[in-house]
Each structure stands twice: as structure tokens, then as C-alpha cells.
N, C-alpha and C. Protein backbone atom coordinates (compact mmCIF):
# COMPACT_ATOMS: atom_id res chain seq x y z
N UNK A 1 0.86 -1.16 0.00
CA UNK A 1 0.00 0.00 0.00
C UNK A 1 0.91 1.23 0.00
N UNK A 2 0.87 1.98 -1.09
CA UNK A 2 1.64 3.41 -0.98
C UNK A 2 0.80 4.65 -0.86
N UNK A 3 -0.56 4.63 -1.03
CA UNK A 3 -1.18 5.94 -0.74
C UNK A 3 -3.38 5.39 0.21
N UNK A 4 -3.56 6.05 0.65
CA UNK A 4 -4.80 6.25 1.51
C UNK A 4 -5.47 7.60 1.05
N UNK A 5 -6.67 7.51 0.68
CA UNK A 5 -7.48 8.71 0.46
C UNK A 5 -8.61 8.87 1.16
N UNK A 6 -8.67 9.78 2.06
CA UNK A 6 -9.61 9.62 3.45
C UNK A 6 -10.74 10.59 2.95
N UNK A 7 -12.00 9.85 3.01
CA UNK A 7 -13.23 10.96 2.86
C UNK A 7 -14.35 10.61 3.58
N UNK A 8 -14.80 11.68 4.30
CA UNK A 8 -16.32 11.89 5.20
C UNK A 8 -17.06 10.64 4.52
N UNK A 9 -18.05 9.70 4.76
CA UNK A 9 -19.13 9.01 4.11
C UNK A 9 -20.12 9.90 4.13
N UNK A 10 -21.40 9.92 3.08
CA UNK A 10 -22.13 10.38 3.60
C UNK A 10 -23.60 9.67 3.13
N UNK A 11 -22.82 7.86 2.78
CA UNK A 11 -23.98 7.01 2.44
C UNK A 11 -23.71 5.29 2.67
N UNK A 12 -24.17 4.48 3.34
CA UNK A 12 -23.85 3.28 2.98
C UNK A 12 -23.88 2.93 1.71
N UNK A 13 -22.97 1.83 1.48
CA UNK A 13 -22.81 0.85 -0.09
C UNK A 13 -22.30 1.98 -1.41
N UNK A 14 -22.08 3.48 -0.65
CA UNK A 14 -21.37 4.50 -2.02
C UNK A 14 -20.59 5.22 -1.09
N UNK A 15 -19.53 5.09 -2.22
CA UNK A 15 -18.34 5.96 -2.18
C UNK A 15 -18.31 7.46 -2.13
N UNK A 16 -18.07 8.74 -1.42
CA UNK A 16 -17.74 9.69 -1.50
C UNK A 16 -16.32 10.14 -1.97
N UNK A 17 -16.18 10.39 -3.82
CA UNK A 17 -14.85 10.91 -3.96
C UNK A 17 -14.36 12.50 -3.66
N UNK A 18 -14.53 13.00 -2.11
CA UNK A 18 -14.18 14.26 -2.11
C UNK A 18 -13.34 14.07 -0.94
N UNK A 19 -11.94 13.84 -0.93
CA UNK A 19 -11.49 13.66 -0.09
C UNK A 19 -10.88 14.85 0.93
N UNK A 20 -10.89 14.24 1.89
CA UNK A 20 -10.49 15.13 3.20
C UNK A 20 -8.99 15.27 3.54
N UNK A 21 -8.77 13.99 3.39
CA UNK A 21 -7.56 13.80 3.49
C UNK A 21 -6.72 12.83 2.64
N UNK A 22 -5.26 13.25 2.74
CA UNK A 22 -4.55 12.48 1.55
C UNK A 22 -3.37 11.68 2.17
N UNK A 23 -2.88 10.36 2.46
CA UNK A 23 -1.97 9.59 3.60
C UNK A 23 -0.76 9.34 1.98
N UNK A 24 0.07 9.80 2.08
CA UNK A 24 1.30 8.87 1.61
C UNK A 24 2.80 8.57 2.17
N UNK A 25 2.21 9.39 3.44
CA UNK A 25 3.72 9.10 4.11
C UNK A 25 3.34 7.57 4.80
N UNK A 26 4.60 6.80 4.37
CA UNK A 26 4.77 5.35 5.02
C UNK A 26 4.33 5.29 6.29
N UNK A 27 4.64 5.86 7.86
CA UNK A 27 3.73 6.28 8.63
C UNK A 27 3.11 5.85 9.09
N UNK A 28 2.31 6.67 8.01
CA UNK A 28 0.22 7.28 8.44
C UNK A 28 -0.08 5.42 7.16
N UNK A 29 0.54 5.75 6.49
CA UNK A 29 0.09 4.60 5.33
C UNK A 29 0.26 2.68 6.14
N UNK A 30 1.04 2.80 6.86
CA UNK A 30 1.02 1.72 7.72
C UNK A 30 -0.09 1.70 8.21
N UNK A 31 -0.88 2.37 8.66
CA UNK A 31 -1.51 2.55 9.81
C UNK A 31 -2.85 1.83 9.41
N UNK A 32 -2.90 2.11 8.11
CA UNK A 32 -3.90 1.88 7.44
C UNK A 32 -3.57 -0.11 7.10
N UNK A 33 -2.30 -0.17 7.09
CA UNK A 33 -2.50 -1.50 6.35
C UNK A 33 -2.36 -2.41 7.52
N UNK A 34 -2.10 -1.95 8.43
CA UNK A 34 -2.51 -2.18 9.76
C UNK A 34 -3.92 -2.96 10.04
N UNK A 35 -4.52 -1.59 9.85
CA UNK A 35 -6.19 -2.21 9.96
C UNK A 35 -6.63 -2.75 9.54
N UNK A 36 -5.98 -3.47 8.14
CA UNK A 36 -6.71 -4.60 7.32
C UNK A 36 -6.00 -5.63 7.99
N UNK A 37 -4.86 -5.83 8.23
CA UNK A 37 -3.70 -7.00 8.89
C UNK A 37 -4.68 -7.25 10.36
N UNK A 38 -5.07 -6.82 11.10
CA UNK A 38 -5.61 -6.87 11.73
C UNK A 38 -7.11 -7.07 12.53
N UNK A 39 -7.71 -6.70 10.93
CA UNK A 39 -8.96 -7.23 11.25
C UNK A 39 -9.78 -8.74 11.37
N UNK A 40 -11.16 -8.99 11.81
CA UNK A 40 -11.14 -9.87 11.81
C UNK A 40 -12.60 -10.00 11.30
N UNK A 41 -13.14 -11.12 10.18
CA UNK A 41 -14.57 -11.04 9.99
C UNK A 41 -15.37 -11.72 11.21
N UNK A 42 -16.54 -10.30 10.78
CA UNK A 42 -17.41 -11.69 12.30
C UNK A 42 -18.43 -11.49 11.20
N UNK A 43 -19.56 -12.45 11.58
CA UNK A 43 -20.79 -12.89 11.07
C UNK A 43 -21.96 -12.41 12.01
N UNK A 44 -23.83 -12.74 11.40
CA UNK A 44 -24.34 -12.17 11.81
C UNK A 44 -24.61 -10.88 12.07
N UNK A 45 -23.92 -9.87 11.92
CA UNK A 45 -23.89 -8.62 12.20
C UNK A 45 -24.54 -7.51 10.88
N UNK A 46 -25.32 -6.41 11.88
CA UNK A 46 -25.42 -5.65 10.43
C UNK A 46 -25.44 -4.08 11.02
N UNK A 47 -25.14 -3.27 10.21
CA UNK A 47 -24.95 -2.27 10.84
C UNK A 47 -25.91 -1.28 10.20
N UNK A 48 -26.73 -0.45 10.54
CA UNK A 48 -27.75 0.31 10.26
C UNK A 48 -27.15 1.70 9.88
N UNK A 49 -26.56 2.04 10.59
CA UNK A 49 -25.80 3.74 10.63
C UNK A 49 -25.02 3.88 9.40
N UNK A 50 -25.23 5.46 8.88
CA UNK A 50 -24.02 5.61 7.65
C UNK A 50 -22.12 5.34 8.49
N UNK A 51 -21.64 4.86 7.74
CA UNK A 51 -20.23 4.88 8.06
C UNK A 51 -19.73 6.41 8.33
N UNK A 52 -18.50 6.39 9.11
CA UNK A 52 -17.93 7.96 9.22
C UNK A 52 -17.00 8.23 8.11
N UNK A 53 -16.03 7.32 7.54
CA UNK A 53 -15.19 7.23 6.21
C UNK A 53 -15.25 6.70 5.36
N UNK A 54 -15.03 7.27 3.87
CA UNK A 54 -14.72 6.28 3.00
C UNK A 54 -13.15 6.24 3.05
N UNK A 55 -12.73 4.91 2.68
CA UNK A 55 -11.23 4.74 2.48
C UNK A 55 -10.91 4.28 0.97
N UNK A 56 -10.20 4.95 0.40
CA UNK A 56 -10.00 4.39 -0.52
C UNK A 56 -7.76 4.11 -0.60
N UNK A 57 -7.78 3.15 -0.98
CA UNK A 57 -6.64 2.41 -0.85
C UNK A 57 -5.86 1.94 -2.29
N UNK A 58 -4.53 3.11 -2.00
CA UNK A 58 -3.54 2.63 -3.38
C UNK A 58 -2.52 1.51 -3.02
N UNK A 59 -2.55 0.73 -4.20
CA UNK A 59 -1.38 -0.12 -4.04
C UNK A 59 -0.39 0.10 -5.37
N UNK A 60 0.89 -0.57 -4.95
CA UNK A 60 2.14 -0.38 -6.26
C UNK A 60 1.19 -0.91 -7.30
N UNK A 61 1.43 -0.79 -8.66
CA UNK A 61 0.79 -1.41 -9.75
C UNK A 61 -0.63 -0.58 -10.34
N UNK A 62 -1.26 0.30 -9.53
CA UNK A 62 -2.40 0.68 -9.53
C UNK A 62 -3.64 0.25 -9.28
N UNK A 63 -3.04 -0.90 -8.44
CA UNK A 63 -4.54 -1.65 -8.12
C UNK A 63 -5.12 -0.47 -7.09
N UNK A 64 -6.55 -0.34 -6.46
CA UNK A 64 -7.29 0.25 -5.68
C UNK A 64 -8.56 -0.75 -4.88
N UNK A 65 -8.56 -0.22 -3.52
CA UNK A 65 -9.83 -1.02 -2.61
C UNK A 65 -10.39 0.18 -2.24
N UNK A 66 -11.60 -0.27 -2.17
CA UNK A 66 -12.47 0.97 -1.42
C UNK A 66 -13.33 0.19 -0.12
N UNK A 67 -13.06 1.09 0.54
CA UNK A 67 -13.31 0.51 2.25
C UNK A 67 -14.24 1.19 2.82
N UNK A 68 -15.07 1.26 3.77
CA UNK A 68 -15.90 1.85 4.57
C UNK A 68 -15.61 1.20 6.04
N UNK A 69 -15.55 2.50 7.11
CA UNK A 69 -15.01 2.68 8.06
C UNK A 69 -15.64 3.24 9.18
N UNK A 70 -16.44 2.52 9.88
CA UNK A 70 -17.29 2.66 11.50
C UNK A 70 -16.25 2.94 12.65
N UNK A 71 -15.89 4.12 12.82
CA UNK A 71 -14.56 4.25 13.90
C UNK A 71 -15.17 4.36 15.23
N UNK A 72 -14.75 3.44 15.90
CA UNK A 72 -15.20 3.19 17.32
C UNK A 72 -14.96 4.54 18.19
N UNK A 73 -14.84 4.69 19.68
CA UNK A 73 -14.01 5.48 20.32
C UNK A 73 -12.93 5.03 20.59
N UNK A 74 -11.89 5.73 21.58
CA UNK A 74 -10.83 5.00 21.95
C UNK A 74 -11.53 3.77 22.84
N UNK A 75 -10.15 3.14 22.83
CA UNK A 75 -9.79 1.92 23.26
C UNK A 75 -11.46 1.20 23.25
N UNK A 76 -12.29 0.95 21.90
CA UNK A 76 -13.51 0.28 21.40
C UNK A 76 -13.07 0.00 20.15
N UNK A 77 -13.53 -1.06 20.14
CA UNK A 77 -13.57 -1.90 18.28
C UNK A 77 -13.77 -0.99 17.51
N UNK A 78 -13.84 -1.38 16.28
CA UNK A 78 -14.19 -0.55 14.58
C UNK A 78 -14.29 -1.33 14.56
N UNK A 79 -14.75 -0.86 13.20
CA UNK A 79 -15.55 -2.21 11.79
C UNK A 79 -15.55 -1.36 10.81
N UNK A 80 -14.80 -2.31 9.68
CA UNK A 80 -14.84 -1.95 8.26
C UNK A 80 -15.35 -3.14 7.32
N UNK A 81 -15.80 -2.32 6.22
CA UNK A 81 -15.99 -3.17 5.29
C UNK A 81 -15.95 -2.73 3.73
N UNK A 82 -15.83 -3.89 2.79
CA UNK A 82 -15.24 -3.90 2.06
C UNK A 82 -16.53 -3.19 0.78
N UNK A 83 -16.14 -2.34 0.22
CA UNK A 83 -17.59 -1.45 -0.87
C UNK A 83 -17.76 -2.81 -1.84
N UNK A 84 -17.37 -3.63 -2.19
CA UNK A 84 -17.35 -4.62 -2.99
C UNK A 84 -18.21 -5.62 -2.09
N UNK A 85 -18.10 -5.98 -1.38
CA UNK A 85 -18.59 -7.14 -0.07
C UNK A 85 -19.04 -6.42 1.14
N UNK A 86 -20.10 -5.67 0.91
CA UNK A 86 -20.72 -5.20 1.74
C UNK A 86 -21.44 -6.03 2.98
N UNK A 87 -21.87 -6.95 2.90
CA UNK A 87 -22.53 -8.13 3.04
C UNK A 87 -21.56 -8.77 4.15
N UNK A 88 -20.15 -8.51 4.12
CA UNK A 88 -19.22 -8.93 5.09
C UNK A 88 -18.54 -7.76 5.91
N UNK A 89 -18.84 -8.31 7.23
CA UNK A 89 -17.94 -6.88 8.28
C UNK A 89 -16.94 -7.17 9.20
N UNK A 90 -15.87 -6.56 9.05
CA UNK A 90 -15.00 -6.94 9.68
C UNK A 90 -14.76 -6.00 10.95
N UNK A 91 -14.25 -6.87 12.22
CA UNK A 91 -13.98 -6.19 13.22
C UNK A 91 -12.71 -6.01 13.65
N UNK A 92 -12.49 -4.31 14.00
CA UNK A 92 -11.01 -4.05 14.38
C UNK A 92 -10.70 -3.76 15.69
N UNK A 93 -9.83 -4.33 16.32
CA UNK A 93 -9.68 -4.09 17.52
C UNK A 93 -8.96 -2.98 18.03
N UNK A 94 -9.00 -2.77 19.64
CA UNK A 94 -9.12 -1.66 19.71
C UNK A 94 -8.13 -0.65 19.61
N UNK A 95 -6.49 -1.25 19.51
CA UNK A 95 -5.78 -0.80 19.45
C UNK A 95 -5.67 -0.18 18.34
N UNK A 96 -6.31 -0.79 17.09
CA UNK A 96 -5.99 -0.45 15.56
C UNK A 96 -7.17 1.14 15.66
N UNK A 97 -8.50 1.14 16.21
CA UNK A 97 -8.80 2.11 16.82
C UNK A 97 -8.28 3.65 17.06
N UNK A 98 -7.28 3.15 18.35
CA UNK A 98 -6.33 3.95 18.75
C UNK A 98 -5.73 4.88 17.71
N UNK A 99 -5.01 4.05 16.84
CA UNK A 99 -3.91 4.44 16.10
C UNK A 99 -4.86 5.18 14.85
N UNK A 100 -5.63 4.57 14.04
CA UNK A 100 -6.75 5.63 13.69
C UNK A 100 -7.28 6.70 13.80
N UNK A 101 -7.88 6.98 14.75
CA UNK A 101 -7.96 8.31 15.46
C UNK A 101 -6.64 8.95 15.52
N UNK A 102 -5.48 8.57 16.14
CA UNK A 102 -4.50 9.61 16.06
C UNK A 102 -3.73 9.72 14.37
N UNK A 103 -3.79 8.84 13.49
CA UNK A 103 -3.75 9.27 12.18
C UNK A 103 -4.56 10.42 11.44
N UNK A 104 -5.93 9.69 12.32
CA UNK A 104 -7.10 10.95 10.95
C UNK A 104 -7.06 12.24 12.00
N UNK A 105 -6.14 12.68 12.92
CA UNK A 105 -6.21 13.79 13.86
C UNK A 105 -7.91 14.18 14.64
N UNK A 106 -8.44 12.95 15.13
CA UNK A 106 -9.39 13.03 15.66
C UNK A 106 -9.12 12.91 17.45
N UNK A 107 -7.48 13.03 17.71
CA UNK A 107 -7.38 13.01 19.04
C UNK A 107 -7.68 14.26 19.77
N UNK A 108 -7.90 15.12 19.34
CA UNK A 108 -7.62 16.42 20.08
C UNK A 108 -9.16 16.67 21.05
């Protein structure tokens, strides 16, 4: 992963391309590949609420993922999921959380 493009959601199952923010320092860009390394699918679950981010995700080659992103509070789970596989949600724990918030400067 070499770049992250961070944008407000402001719909389940669609993408918002107006981004807020732009990650390419290695970093902030870890942080992100972090949260996929780390997540975990659970089942049963569905989530009603619009997401708070869209993520959209560069890799070498030009491949791209687009992600949607339920950011917990501190030290509480997230859940993301995948705009392609909506239908599946993955849960992030809380540390990956943590480090989230202090990437997207939501610590203050």
C-alpha cells in the first residue's frame, strides 16, 4: 500500500470521492494497512448507521480497494468493510482504533 485517500461518508454501499484527506507518508500509510492486517470477519452482524469514512486504498501497480469505516471510540472496536462485499464486516480491535484516530487527527 503506498497511498490512503480519506473521505467523510455520507452514504452506505457508495463511495464519497471528495477527499479530506490524503496519507502517503509510510507512517500514516502503515496505519492503514494495519487495519486490514488486523482485522477480523465476524458474522451475523449488520450495521444500520451511515459509516464515518470512506477509504480508498492505493497499491504499487495501480490496483485500488475501497473501504468503509465505523470508527469506534478509543480503546472500542471498529468495523470496516469492504464497498465490494458489503454483506461482510470486519472487526477491528481496539488498538488499531487507537492508532486511527490519532492518524485521521481526531485526538484532540
Amino acid at each position: 500500500m503506498e497511498r490512503v485517500i480519506v473521505a467523510e461518508s455520507k452514504l452506505r454501499e457508495r463511495f464519497n470521492s471528495e477527499p479530506v484527506l490524503d496519507f502517503s507518508d509510510s507512517e500514516q500509510v502503515r496505519v492503514f494497512a494495519e487495519m486490514l492486517r488486523s482485522s477480523e470477519e465476524i458474522e451475523g452482524i449488520e450495521i444500520e448507521v451511515a459509516p464515518d469514512f470512506d477509504l480508498m486504498l492505493h497499491y504499487k501497480g495501480g490496483e485500488q480497494e475501497c473501504y468503509q469505516l465505523w470508527l469506534g471510540q478509543p480503546n472500542r472496536p471498529s468495523a470496516i468493510t469492504k464497498l465490494e462485499r458489503t454483506d461482510v464486516i470486519w472487526k477491528l480491535p481496539e488498538h488499531t482504533t487507537n492508532r486511527l484516530i490519532d492518524v485521521l487527527g481526531l485526538n484532540t
